[in-house]
Structures are given as C-alpha cells and as structure tokens.
PDB file of N, CA and C in Angstrom:
ATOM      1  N   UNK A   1      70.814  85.183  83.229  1.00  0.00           N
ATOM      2  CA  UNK A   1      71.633  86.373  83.280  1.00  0.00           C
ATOM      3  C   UNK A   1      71.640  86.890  84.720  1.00  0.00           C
ATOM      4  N   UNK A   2      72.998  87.233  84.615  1.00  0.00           N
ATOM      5  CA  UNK A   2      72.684  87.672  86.619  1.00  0.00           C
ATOM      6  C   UNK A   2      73.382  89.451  86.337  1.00  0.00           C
ATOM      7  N   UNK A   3      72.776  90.030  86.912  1.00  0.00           N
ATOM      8  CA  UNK A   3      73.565  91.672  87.432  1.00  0.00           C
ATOM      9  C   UNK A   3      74.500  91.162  87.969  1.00  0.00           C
ATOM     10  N   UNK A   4      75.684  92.093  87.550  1.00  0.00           N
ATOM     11  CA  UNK A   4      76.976  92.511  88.649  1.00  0.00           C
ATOM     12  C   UNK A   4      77.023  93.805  88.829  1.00  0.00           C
ATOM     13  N   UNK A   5      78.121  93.692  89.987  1.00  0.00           N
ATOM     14  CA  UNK A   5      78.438  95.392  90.288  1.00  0.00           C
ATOM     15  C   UNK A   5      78.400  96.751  89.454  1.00  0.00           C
ATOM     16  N   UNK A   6      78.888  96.329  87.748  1.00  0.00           N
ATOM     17  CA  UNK A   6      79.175  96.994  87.077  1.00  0.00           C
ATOM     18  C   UNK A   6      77.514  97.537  86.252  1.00  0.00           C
ATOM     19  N   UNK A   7      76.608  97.153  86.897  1.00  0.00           N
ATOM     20  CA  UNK A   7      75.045  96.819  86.652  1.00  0.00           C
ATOM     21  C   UNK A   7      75.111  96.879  84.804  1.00  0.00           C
ATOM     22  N   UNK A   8      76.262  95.569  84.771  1.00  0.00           N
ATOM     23  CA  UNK A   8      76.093  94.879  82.930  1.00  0.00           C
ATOM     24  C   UNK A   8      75.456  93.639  83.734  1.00  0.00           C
ATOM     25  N   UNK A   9      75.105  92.432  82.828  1.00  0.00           N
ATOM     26  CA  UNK A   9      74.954  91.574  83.138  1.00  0.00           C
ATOM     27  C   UNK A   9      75.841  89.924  82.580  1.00  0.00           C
ATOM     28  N   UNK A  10      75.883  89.325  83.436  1.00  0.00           N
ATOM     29  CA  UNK A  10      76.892  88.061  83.490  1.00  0.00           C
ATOM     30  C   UNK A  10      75.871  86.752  82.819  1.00  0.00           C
ATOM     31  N   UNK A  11      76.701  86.002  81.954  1.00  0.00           N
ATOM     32  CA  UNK A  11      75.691  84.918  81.646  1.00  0.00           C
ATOM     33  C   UNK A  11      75.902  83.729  82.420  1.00  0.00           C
ATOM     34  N   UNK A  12      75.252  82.722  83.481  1.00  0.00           N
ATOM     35  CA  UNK A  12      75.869  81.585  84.205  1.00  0.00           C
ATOM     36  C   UNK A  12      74.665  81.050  83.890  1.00  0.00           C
ATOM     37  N   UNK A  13      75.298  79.943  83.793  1.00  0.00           N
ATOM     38  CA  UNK A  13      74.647  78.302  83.342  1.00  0.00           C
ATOM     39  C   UNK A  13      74.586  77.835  84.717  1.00  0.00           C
ATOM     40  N   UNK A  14      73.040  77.458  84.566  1.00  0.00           N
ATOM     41  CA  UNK A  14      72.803  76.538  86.218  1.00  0.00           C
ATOM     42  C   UNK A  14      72.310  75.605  85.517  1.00  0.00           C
ATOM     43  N   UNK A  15      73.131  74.319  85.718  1.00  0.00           N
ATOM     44  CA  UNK A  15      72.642  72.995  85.550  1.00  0.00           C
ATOM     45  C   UNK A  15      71.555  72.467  85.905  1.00  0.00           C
ATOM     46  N   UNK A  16      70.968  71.928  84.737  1.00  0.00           N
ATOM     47  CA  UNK A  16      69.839  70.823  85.346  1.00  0.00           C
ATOM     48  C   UNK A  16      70.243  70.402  87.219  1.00  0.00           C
ATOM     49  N   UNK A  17      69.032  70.405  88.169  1.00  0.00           N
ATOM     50  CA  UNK A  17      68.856  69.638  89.124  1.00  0.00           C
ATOM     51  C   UNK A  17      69.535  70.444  90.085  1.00  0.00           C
ATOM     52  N   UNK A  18      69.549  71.351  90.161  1.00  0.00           N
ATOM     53  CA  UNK A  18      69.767  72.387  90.863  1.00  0.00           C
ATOM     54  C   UNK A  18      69.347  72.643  91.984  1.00  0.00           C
ATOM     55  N   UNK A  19      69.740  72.672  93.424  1.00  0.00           N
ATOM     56  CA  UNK A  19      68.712  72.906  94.064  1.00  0.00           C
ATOM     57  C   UNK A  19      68.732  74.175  95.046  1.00  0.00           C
ATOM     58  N   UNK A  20      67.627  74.800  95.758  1.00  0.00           N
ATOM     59  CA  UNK A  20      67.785  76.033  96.321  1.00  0.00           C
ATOM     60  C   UNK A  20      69.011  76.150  97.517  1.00  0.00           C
ATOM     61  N   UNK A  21      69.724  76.818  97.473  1.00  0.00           N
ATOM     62  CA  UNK A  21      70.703  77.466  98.659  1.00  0.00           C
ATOM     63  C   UNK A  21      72.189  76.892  97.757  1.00  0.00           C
ATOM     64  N   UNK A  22      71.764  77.003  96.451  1.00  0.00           N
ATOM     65  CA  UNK A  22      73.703  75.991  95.408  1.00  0.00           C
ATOM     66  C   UNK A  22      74.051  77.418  95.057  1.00  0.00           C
ATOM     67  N   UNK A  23      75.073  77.862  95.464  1.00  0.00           N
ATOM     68  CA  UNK A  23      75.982  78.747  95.165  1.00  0.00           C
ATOM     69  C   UNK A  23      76.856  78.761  94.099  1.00  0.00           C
ATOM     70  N   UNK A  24      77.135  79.609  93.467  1.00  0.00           N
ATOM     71  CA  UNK A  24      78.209  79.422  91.845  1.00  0.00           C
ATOM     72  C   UNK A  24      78.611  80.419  91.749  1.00  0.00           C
ATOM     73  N   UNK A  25      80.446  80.400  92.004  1.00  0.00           N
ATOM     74  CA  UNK A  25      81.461  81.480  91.651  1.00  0.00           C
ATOM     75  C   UNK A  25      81.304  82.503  90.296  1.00  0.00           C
ATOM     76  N   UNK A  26      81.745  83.424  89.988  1.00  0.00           N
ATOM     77  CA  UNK A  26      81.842  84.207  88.601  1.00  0.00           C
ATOM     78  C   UNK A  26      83.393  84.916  88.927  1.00  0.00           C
ATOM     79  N   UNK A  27      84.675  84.357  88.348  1.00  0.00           N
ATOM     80  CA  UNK A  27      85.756  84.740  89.020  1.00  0.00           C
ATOM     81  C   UNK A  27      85.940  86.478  88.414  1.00  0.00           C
ATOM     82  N   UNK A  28      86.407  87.176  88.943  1.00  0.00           N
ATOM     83  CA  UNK A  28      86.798  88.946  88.558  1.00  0.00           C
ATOM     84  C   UNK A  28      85.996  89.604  88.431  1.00  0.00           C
ATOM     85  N   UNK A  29      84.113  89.113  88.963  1.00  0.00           N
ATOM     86  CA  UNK A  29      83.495  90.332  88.571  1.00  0.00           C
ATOM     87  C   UNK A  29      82.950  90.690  90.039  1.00  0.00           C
ATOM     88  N   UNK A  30      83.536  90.354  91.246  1.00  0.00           N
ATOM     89  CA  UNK A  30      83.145  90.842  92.578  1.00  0.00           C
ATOM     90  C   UNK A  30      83.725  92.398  92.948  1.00  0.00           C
ATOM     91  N   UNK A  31      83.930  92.411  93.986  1.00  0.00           N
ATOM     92  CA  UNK A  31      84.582  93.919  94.955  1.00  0.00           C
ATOM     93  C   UNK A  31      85.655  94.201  94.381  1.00  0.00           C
ATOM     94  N   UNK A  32      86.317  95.260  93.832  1.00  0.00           N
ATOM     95  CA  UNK A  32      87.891  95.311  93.769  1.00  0.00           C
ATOM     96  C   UNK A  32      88.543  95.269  95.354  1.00  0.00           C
ATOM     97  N   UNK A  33      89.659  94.885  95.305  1.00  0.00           N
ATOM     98  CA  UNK A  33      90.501  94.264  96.379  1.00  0.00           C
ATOM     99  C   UNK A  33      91.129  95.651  96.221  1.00  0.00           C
ATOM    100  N   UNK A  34      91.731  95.840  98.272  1.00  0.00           N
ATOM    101  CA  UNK A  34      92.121  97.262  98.147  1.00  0.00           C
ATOM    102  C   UNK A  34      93.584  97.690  97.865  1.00  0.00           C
ATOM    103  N   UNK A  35      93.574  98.860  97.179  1.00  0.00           N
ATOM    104  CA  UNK A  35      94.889  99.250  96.694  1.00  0.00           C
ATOM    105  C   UNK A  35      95.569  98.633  95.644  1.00  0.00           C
ATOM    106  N   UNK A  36      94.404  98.142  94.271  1.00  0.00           N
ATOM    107  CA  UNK A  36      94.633  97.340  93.723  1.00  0.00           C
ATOM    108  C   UNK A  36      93.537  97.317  92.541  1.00  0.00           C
ATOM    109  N   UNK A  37      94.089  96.806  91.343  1.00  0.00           N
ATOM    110  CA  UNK A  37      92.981  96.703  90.247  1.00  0.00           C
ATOM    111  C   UNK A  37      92.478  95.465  90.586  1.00  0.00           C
ATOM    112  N   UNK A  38      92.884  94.332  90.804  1.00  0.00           N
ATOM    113  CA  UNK A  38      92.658  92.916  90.801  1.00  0.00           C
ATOM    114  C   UNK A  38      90.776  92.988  91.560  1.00  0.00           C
ATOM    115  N   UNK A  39      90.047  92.376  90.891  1.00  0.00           N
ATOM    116  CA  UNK A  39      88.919  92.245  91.318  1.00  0.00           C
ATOM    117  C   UNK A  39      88.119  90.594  92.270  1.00  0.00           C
ATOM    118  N   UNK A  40      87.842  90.768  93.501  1.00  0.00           N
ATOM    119  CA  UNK A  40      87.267  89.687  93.788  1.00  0.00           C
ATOM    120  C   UNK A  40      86.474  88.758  92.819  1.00  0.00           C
ATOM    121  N   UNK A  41      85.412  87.762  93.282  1.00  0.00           N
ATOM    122  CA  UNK A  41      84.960  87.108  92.595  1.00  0.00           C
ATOM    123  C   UNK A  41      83.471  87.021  93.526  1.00  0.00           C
ATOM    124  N   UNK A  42      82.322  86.922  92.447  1.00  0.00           N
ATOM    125  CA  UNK A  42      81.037  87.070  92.773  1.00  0.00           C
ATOM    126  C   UNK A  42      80.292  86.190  92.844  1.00  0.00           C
ATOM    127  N   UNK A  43      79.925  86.142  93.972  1.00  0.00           N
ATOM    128  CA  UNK A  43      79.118  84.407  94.453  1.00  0.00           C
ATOM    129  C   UNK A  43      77.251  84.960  94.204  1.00  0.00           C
ATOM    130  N   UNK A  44      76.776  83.569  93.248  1.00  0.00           N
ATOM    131  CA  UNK A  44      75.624  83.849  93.713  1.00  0.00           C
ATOM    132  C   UNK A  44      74.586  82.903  93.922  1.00  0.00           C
ATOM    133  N   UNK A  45      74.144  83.145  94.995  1.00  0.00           N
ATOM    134  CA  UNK A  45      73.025  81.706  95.423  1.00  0.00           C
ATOM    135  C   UNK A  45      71.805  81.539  94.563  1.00  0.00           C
ATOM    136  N   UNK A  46      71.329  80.464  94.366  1.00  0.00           N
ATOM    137  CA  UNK A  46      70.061  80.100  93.583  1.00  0.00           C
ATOM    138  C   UNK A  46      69.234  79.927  94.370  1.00  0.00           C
ATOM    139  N   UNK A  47      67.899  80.711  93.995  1.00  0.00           N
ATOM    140  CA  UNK A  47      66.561  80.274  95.046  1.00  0.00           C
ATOM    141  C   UNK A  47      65.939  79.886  93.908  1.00  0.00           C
ATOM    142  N   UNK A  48      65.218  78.358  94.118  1.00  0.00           N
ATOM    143  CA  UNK A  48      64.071  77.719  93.564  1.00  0.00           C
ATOM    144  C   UNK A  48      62.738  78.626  93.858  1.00  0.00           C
ATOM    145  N   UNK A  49      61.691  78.670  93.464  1.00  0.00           N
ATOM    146  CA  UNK A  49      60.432  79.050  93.356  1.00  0.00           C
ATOM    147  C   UNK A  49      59.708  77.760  92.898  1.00  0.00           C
ATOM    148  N   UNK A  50      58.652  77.554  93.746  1.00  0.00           N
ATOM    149  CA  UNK A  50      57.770  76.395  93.550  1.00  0.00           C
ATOM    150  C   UNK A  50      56.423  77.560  92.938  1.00  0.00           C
ATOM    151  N   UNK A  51      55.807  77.164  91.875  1.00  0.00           N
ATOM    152  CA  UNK A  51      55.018  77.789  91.310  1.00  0.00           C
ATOM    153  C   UNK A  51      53.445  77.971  92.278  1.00  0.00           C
ATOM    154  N   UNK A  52      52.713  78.764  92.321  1.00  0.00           N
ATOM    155  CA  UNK A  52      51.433  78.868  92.972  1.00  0.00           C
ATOM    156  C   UNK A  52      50.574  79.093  91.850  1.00  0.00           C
ATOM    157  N   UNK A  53      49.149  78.574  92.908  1.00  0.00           N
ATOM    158  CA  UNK A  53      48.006  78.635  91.969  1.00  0.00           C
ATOM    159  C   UNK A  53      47.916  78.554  90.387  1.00  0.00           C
ATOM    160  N   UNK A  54      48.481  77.087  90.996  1.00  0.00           N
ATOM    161  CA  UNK A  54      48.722  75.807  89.446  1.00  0.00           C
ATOM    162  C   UNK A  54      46.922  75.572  88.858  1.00  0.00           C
ATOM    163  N   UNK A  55      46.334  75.358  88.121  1.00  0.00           N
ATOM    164  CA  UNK A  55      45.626  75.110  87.838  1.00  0.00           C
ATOM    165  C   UNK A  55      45.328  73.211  87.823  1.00  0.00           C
ATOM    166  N   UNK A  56      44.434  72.147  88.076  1.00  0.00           N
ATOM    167  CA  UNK A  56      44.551  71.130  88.472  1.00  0.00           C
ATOM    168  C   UNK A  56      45.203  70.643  87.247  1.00  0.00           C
ATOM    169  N   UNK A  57      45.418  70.320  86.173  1.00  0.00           N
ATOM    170  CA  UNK A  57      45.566  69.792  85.099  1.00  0.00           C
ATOM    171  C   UNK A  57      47.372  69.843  85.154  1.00  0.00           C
ATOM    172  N   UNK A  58      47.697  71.216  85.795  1.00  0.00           N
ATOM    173  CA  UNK A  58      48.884  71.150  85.572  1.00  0.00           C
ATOM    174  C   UNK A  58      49.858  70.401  87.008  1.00  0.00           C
ATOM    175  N   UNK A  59      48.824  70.614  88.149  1.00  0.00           N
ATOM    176  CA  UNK A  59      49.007  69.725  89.408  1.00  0.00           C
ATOM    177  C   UNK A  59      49.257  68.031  89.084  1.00  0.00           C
ATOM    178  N   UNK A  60      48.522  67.927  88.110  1.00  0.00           N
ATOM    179  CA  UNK A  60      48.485  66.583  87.578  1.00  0.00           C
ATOM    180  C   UNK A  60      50.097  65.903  87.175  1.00  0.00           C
ATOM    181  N   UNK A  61      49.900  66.921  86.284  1.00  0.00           N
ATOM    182  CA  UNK A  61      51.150  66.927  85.362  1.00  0.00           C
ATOM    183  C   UNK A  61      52.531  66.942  86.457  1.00  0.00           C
ATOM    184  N   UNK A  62      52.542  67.552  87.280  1.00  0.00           N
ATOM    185  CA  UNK A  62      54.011  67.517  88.097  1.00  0.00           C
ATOM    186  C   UNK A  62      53.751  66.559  88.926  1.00  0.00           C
ATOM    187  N   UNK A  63      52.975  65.510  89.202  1.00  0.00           N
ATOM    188  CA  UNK A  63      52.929  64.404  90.091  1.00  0.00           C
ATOM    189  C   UNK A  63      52.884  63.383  89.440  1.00  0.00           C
ATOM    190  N   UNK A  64      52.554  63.684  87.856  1.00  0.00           N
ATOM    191  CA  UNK A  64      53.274  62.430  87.027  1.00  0.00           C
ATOM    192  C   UNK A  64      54.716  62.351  86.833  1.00  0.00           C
ATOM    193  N   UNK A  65      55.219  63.773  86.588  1.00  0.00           N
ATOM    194  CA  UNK A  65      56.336  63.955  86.709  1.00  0.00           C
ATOM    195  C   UNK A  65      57.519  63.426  88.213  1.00  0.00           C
ATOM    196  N   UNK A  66      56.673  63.887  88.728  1.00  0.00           N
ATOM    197  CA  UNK A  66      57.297  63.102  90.235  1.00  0.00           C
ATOM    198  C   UNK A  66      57.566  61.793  90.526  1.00  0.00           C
ATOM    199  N   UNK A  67      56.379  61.421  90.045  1.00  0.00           N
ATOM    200  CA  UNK A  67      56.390  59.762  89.573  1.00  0.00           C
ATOM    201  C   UNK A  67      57.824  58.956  88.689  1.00  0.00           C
ATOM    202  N   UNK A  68      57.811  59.997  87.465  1.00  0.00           N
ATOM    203  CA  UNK A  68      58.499  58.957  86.470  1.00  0.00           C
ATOM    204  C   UNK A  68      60.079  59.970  87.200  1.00  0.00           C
ATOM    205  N   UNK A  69      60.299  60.927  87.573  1.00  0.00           N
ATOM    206  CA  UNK A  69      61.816  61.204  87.896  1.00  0.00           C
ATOM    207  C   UNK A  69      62.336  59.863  89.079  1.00  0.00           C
ATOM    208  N   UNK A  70      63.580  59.424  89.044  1.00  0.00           N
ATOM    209  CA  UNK A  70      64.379  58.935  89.312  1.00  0.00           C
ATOM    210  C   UNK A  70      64.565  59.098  91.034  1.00  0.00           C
ATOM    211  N   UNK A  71      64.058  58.429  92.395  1.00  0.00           N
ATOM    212  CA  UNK A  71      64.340  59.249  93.717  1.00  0.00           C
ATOM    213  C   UNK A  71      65.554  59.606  93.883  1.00  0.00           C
ATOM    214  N   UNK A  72      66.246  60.791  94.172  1.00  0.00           N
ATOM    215  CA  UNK A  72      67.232  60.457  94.698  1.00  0.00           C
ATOM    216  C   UNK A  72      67.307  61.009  96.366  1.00  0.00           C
ATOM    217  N   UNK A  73      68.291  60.606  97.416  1.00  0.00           N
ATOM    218  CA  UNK A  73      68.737  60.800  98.443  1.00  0.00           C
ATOM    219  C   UNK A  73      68.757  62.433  98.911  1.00  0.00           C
ATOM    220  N   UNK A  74      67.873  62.501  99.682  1.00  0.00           N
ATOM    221  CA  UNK A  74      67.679  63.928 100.327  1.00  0.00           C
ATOM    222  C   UNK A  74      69.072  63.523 101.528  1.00  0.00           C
ATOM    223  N   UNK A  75      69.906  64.850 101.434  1.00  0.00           N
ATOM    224  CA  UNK A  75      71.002  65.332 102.561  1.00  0.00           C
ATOM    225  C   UNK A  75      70.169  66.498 103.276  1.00  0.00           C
ATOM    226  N   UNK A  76      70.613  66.247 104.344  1.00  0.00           N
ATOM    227  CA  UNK A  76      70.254  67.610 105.505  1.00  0.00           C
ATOM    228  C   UNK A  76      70.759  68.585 105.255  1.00  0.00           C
TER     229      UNK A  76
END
C-alpha cells in the first residue's frame, strides 16, 4: 500500500525481483495540473532493505538461498 496526496492509500503490486532505485507509475493520483481538474501521475521508487542482525541460522538460510537462485547479469 503506498500513501498519496489525498493521504488514502493506493494498492501497487511490485513484482517478484525487484530491485532498489525501480520506479512504478500510479496514473491520476499525482499533483493536479494547473487550471484544471486533470490530475498528474505519481511515481514511486522502491528501496530494498537488507535485513540486520540476522541471527546465524537464518544467515545460513539466505546463502543457501543464494546458492540455489539462478545468477543473473548485474547492469551498472
């Protein structure tokens, strides 16, 4: 759920594999445009959070995980 302007909240689906700085439109719920009802559209960026003070068991667990996911190609 994300806040908008109208401080209701918007429901957006972030896909599996997502990664931090992916931006995703919400069309008509941005700025109203001036002299005008017509409403912009509201961008909002995704920040990942890498979890802290994992306990070892669960350190485990995401480097098996690391293991069996698929590599793919890091872009700059």
């Amino acid at each position: 759920m994300v806040p908008t302007l109208e401080r209701e909240e918007e429901k957006l689906s972030i896909p599996a594999g997502t990664q931090t700085g992916s931006t995703f439109r919400i069309k008509g719920r941005g700025i109203s445009k001036r002299g005008g009802p017509a409403r912009g559209d509201l961008y909002v960026t995704v920040r990942v959070e890498i979890p802290r003070g994992i306990d070892a068991r669960t350190q485990e667990l995401f480097r098996e995980l690391g293991r069996l996911l698929p590599r793919q190609e890091v872009r700059p």
